[in-house]
N, C-alpha and C. Protein backbone atom coordinates (compact mmCIF):
# COMPACT_ATOMS: atom_id res chain seq x y z
N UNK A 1 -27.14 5.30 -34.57
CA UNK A 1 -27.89 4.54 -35.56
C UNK A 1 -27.38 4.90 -36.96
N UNK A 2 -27.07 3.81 -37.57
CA UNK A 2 -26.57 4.26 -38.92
C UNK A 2 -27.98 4.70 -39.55
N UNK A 3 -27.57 5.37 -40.80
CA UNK A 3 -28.59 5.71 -41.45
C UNK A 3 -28.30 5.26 -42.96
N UNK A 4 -29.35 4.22 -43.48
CA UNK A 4 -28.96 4.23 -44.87
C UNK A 4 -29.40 5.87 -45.92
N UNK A 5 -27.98 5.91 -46.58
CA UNK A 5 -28.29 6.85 -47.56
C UNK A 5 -28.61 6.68 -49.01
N UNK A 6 -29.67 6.55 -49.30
CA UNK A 6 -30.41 6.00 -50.74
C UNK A 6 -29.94 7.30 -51.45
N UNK A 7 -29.32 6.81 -52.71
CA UNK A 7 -29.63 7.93 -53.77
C UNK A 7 -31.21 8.64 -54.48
N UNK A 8 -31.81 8.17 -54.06
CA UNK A 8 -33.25 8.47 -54.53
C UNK A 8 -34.44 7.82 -53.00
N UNK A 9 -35.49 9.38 -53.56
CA UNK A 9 -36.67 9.37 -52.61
C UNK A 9 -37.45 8.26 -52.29
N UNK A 10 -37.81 7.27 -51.85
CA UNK A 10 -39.62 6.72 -52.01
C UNK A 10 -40.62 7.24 -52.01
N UNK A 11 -41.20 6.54 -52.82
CA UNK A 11 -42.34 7.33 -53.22
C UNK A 11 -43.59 6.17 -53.57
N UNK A 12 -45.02 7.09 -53.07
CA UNK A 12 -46.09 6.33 -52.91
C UNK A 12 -46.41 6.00 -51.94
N UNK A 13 -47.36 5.10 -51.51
CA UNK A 13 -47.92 5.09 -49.82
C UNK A 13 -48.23 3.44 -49.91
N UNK A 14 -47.79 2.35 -51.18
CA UNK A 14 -48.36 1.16 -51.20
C UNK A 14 -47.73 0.26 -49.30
N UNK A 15 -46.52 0.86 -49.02
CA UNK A 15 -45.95 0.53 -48.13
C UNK A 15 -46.37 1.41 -46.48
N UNK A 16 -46.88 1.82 -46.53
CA UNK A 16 -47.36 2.88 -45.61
C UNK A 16 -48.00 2.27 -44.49
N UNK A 17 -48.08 2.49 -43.22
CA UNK A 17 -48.17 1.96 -41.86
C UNK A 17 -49.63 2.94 -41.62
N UNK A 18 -50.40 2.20 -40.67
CA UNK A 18 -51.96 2.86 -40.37
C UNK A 18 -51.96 2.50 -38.83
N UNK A 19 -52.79 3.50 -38.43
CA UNK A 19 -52.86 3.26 -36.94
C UNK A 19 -54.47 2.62 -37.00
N UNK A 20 -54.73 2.51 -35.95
CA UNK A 20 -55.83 1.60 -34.86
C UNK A 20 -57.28 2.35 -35.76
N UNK A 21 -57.37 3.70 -35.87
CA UNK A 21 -58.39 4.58 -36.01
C UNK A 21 -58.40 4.76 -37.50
N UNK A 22 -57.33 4.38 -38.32
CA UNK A 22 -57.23 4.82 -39.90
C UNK A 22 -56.04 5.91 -40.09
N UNK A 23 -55.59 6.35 -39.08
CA UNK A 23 -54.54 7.26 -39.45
C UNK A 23 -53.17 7.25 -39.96
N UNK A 24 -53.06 8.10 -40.92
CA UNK A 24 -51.47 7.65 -41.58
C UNK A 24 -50.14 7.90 -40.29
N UNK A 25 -49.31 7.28 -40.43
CA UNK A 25 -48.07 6.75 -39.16
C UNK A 25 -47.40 7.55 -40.01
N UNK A 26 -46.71 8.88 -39.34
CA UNK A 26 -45.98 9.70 -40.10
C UNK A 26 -45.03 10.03 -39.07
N UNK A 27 -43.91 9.88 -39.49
CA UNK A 27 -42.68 9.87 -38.60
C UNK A 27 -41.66 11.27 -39.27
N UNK A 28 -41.22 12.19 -37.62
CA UNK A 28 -40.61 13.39 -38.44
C UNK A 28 -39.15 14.05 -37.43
N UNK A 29 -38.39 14.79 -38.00
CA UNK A 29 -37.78 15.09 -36.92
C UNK A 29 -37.35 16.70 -36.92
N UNK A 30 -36.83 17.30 -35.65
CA UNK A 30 -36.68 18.92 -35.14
C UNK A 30 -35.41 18.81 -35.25
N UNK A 31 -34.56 18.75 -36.75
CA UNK A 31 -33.34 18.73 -36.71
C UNK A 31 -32.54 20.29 -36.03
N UNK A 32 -31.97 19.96 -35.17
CA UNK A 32 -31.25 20.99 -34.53
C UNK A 32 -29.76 21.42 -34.20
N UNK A 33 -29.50 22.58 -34.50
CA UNK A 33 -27.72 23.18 -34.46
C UNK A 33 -27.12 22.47 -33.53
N UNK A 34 -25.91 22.04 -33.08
CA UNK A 34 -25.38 21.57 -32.21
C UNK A 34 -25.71 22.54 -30.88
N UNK A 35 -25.45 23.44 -31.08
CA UNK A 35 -25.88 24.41 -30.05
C UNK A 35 -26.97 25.21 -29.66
N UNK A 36 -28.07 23.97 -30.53
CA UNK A 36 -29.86 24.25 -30.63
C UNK A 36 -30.55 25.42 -29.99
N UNK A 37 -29.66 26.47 -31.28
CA UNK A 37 -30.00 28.12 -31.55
C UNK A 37 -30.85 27.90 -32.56
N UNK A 38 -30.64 26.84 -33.49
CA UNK A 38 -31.23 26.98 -34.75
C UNK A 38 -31.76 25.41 -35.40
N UNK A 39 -32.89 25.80 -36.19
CA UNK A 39 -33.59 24.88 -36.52
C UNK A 39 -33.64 24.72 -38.07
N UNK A 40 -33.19 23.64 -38.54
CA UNK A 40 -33.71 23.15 -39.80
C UNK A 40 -34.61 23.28 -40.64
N UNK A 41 -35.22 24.19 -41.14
CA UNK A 41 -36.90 23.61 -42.29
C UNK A 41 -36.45 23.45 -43.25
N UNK A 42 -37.32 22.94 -43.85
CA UNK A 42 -37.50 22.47 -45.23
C UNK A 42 -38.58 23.04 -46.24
N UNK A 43 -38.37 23.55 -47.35
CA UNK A 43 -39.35 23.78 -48.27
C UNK A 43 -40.49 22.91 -48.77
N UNK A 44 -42.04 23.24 -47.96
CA UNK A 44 -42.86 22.40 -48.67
C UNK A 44 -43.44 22.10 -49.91
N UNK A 45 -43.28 20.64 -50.34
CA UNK A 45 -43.70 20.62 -52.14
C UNK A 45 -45.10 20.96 -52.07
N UNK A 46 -46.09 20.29 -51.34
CA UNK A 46 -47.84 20.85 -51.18
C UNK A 46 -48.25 21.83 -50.83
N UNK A 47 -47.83 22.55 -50.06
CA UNK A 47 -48.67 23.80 -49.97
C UNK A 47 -47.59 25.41 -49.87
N UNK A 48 -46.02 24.80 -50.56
CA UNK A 48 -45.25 26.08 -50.02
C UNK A 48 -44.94 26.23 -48.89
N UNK A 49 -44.01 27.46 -48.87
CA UNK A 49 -43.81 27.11 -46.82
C UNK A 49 -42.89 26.44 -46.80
N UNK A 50 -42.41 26.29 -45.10
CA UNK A 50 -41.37 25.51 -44.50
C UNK A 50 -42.18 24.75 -43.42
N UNK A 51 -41.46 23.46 -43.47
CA UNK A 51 -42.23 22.66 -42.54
C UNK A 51 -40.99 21.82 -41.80
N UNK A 52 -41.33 20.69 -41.05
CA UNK A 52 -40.42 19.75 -40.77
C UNK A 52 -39.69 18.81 -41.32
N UNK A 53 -38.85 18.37 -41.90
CA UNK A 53 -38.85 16.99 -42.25
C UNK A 53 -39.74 15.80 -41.54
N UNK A 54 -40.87 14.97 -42.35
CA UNK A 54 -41.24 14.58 -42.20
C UNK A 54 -41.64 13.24 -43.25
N UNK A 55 -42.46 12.01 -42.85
CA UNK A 55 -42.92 11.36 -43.95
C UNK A 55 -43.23 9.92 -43.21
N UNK A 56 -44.27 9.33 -44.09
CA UNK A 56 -44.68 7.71 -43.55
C UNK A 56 -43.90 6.83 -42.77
N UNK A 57 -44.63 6.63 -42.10
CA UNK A 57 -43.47 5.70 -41.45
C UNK A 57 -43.67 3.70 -42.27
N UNK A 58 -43.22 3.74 -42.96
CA UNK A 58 -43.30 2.50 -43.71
C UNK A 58 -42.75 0.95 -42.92
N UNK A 59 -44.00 -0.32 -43.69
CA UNK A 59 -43.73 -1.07 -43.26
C UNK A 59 -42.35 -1.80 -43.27
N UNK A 60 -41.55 -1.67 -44.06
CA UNK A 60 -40.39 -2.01 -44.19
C UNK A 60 -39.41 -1.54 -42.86
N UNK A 61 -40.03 -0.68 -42.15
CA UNK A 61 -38.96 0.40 -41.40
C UNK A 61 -39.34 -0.42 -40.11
N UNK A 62 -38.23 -1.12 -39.58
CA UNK A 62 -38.51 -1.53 -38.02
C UNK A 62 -39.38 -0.57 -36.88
N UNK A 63 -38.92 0.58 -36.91
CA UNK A 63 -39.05 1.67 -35.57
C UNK A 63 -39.67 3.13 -36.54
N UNK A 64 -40.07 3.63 -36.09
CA UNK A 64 -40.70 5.51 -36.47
C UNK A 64 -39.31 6.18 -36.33
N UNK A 65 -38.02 5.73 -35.28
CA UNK A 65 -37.28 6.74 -35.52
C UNK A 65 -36.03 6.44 -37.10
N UNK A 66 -36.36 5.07 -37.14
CA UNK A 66 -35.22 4.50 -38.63
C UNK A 66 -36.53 5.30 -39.76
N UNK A 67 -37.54 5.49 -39.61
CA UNK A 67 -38.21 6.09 -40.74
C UNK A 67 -38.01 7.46 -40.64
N UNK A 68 -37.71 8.11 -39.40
CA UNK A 68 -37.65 9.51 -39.22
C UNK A 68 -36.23 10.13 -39.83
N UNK A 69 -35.31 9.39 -39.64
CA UNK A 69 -34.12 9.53 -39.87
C UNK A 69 -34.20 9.41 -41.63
N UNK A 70 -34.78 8.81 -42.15
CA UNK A 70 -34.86 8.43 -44.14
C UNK A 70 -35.49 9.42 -44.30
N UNK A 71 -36.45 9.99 -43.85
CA UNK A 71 -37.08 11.15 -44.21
C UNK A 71 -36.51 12.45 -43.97
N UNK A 72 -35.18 12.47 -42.93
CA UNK A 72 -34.40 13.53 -42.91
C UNK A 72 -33.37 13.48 -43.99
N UNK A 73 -32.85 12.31 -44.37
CA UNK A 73 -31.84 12.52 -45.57
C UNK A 73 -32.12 12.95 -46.66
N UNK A 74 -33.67 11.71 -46.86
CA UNK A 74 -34.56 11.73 -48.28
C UNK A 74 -34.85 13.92 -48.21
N UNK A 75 -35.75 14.23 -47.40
CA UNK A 75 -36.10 15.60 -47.52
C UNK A 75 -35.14 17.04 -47.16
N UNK A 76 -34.07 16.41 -46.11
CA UNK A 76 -33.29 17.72 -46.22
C UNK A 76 -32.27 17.32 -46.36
N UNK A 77 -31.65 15.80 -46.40
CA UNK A 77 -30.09 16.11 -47.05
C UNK A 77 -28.87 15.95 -45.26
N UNK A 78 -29.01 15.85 -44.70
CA UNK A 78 -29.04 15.81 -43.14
C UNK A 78 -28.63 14.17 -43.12
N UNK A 79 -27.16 14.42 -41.98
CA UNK A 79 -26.87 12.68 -41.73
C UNK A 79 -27.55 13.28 -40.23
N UNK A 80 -27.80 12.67 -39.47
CA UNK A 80 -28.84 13.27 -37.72
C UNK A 80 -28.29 11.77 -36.69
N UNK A 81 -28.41 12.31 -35.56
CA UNK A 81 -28.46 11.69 -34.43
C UNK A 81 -29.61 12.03 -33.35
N UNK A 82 -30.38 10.83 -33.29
CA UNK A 82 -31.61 11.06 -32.60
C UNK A 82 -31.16 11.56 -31.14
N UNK A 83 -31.64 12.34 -30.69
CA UNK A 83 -31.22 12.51 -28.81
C UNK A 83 -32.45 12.66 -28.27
N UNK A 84 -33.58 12.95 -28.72
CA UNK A 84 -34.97 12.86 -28.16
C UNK A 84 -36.35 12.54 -28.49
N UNK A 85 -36.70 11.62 -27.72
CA UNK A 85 -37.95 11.07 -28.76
C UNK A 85 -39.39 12.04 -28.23
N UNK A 86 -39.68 12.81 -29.23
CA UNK A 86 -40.92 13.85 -28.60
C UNK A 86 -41.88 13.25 -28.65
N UNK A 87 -42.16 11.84 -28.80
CA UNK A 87 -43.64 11.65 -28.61
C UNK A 87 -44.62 11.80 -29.69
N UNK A 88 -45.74 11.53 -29.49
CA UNK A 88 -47.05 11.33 -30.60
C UNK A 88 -47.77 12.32 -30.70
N UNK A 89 -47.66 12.96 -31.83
CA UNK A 89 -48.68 14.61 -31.34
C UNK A 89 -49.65 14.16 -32.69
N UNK A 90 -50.91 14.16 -32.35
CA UNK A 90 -52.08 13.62 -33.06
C UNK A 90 -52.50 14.77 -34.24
N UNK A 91 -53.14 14.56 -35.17
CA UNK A 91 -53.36 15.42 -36.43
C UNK A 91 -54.25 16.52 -35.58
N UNK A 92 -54.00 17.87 -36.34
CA UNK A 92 -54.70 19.28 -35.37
C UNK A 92 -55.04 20.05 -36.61
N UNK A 93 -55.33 19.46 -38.42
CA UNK A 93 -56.07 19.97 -38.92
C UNK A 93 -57.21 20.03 -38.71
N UNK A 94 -58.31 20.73 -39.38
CA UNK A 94 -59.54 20.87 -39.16
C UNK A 94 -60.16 19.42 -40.12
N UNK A 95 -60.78 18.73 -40.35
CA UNK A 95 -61.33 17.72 -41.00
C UNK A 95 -61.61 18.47 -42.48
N UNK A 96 -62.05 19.95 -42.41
CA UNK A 96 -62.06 20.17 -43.98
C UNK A 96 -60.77 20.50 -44.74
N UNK A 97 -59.82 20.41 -44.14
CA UNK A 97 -58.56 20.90 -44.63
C UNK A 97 -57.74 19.13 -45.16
N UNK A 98 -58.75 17.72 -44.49
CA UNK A 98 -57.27 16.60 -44.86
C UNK A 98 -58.39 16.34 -46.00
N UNK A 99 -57.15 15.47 -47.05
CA UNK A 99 -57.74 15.08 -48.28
C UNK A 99 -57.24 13.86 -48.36
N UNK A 100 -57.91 13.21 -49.92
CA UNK A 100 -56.85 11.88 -49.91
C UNK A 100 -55.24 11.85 -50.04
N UNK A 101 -54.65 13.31 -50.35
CA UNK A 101 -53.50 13.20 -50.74
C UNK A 101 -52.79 13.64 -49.12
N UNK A 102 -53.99 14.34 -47.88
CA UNK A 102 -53.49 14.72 -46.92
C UNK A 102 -54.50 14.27 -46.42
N UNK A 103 -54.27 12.70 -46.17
CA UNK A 103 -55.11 12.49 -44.85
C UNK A 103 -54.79 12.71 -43.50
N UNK A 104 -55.82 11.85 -42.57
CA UNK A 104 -55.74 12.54 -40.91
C UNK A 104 -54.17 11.09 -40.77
N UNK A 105 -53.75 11.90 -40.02
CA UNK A 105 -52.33 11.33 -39.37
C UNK A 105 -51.95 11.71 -38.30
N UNK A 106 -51.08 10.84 -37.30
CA UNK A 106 -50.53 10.74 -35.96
C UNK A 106 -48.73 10.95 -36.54
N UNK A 107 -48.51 12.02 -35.69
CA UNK A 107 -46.79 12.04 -35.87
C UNK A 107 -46.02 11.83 -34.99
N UNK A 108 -44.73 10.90 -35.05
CA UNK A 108 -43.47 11.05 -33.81
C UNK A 108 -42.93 11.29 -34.40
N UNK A 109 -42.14 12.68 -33.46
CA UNK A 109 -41.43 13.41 -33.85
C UNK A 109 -40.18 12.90 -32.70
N UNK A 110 -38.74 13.36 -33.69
CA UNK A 110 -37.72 12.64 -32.87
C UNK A 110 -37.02 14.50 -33.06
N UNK A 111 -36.19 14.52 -31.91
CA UNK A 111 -34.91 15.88 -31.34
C UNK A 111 -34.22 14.99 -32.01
N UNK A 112 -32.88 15.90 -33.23
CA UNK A 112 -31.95 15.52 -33.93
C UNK A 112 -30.99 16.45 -33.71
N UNK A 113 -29.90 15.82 -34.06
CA UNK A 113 -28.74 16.84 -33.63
C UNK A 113 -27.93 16.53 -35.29
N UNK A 114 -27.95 17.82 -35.95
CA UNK A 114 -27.41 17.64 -37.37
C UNK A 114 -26.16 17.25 -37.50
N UNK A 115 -25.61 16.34 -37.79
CA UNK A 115 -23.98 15.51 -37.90
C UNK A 115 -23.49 16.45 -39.31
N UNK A 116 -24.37 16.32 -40.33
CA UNK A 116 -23.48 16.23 -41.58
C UNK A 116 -24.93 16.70 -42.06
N UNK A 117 -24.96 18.02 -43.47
CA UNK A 117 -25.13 18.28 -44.61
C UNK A 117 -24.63 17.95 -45.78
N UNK A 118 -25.82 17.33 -46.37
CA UNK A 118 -24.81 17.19 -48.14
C UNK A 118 -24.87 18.04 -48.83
N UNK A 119 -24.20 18.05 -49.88
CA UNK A 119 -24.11 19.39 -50.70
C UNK A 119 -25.25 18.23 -51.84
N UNK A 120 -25.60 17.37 -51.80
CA UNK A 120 -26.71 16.49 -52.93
C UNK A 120 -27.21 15.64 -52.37
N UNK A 121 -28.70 15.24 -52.21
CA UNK A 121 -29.71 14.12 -51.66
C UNK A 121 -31.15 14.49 -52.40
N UNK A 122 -31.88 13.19 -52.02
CA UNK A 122 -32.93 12.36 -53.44
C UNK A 122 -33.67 13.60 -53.63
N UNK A 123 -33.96 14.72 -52.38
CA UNK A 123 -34.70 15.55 -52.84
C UNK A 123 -34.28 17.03 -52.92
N UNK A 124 -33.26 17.09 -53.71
CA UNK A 124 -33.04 18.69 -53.48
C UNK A 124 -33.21 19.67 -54.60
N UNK A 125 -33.68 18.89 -55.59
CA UNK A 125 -34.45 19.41 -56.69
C UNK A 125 -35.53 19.97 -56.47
N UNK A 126 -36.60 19.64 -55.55
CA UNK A 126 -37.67 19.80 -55.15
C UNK A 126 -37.71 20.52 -53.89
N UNK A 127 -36.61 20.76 -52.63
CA UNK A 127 -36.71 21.29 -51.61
C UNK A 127 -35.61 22.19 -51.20
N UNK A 128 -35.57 23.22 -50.94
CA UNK A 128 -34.94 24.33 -50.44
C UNK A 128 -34.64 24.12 -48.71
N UNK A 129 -33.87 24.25 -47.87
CA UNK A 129 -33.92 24.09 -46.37
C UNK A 129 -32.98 25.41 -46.22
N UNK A 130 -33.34 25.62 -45.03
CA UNK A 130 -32.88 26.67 -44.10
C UNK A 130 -32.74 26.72 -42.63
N UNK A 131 -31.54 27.36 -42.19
CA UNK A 131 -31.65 27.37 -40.75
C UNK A 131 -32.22 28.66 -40.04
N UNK A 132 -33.40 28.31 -39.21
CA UNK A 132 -33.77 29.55 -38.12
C UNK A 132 -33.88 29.31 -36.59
N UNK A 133 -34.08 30.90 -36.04
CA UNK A 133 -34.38 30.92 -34.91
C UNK A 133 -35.60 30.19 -34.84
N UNK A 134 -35.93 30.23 -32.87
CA UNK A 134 -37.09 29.87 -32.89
C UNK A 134 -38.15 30.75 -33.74
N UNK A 135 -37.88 31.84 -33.50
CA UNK A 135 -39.27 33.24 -33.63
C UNK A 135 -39.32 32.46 -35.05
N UNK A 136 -37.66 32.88 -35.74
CA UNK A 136 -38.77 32.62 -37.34
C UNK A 136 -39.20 31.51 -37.52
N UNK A 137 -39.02 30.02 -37.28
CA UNK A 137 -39.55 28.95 -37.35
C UNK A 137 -40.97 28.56 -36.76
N UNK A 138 -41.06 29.66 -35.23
CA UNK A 138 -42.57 29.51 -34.88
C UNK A 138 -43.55 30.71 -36.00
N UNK A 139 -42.89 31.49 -36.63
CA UNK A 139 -43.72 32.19 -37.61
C UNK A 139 -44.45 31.36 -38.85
N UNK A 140 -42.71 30.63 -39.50
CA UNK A 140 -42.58 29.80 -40.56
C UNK A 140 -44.18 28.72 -40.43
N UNK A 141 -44.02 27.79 -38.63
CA UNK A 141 -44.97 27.13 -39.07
C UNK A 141 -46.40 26.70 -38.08
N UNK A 142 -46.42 28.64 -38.26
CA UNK A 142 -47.63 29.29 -37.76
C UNK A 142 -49.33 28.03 -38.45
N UNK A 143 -49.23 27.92 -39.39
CA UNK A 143 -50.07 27.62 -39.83
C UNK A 143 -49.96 25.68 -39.87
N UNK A 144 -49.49 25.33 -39.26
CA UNK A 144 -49.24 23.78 -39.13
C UNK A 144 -48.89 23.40 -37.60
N UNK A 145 -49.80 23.76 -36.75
CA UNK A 145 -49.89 23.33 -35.21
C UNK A 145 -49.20 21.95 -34.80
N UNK A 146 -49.38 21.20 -35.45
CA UNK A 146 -48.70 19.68 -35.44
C UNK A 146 -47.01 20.25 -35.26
N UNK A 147 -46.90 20.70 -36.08
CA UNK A 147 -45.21 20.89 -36.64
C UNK A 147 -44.57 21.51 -34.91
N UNK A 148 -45.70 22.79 -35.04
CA UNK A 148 -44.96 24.14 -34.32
C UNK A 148 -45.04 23.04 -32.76
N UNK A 149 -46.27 22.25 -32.41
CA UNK A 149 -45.87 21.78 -31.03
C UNK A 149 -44.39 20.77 -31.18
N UNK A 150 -44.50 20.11 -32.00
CA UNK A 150 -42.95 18.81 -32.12
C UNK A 150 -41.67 20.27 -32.02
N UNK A 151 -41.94 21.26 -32.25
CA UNK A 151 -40.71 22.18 -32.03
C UNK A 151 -41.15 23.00 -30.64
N UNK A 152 -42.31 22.63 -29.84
CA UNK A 152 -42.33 23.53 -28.95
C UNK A 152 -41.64 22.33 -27.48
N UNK A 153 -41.86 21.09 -28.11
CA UNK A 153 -41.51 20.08 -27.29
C UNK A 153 -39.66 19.55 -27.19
N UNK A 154 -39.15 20.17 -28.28
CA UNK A 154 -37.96 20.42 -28.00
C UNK A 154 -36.80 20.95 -27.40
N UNK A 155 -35.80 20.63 -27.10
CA UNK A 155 -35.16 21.44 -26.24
C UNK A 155 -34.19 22.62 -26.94
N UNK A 156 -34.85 23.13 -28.07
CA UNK A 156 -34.15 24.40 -28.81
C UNK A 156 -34.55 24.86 -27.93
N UNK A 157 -32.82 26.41 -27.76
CA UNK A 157 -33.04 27.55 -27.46
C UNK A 157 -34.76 28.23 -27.66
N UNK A 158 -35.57 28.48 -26.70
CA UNK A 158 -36.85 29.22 -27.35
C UNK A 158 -36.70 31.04 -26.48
């Protein structure tokens, strides 16, 4: 799947996809080493931390995995090749933890196999990425159950 590479992020939610119940359609992926020892994060802008690449899956976007893939360039800079579709893992905050800026959301998460790093993409002003093991990535995103199952459903080395 080609991937368009935009010089700049989107931004805003006017375009944003809703499920059946009200939930935001957030499409993400477990970018992984060719030899899926090691995992991708990304520096989160909201709460700090490393998380997944992730983000809306917008109406413009035919499929969750062409949105999953924009949200890997847009947030880590990553050209990817989808090889596994992990499925729908439903929001596992507590209801006092989502807000309007983090509402309740459903995620598919896609297995990526990293092709290409850029040395520049829309967000690298704003995000730091790194590669880890499992241990440190299940440490990293101890506190975001959503994330840590889309990486427990992967076929990284664990």
């Amino acid at each position: 799947m080609a991937q368009n590479l935009a010089a700049t992020a989107r931004t805003g939610r006017d375009n944003q996809r809703y499920g059946a119940q009200g939930e935001r359609l957030v499409a993400g992926v477990v970018p992984l080493s060719h030899d899926k020892t090691k995992v991708l994060l990304i520096e989160s802008t909201r709460r700090g931390g490393w998380v997944l690449p992730k983000g809306g899956w917008e109406t413009d976007e035919g499929t969750a995995q062409e949105a999953a893939c924009r949200e890997a360039w847009e947030e880590a800079g990553i050209v990817c090749t989808v090889l596994k579709d992990l499925g729908t893992i439903p929001e596992m905050r507590p209801p006092g933890e989502l807000t309007p800026k983090a509402p309740k959301a459903a995620y598919q998460f896609y297995e990526v196999r990293v092709d290409r790093e850029a040395s520049e993409w829309p967000e690298k002003d704003k995000r730091g990425r790194q590669w880890m093991s499992y241990q440190q990535a299940k440490q990293a995103l101890a506190t975001r159950p959503e994330l840590l199952e889309a990486l427990n459903r992967s076929s990284m080395t664990k």
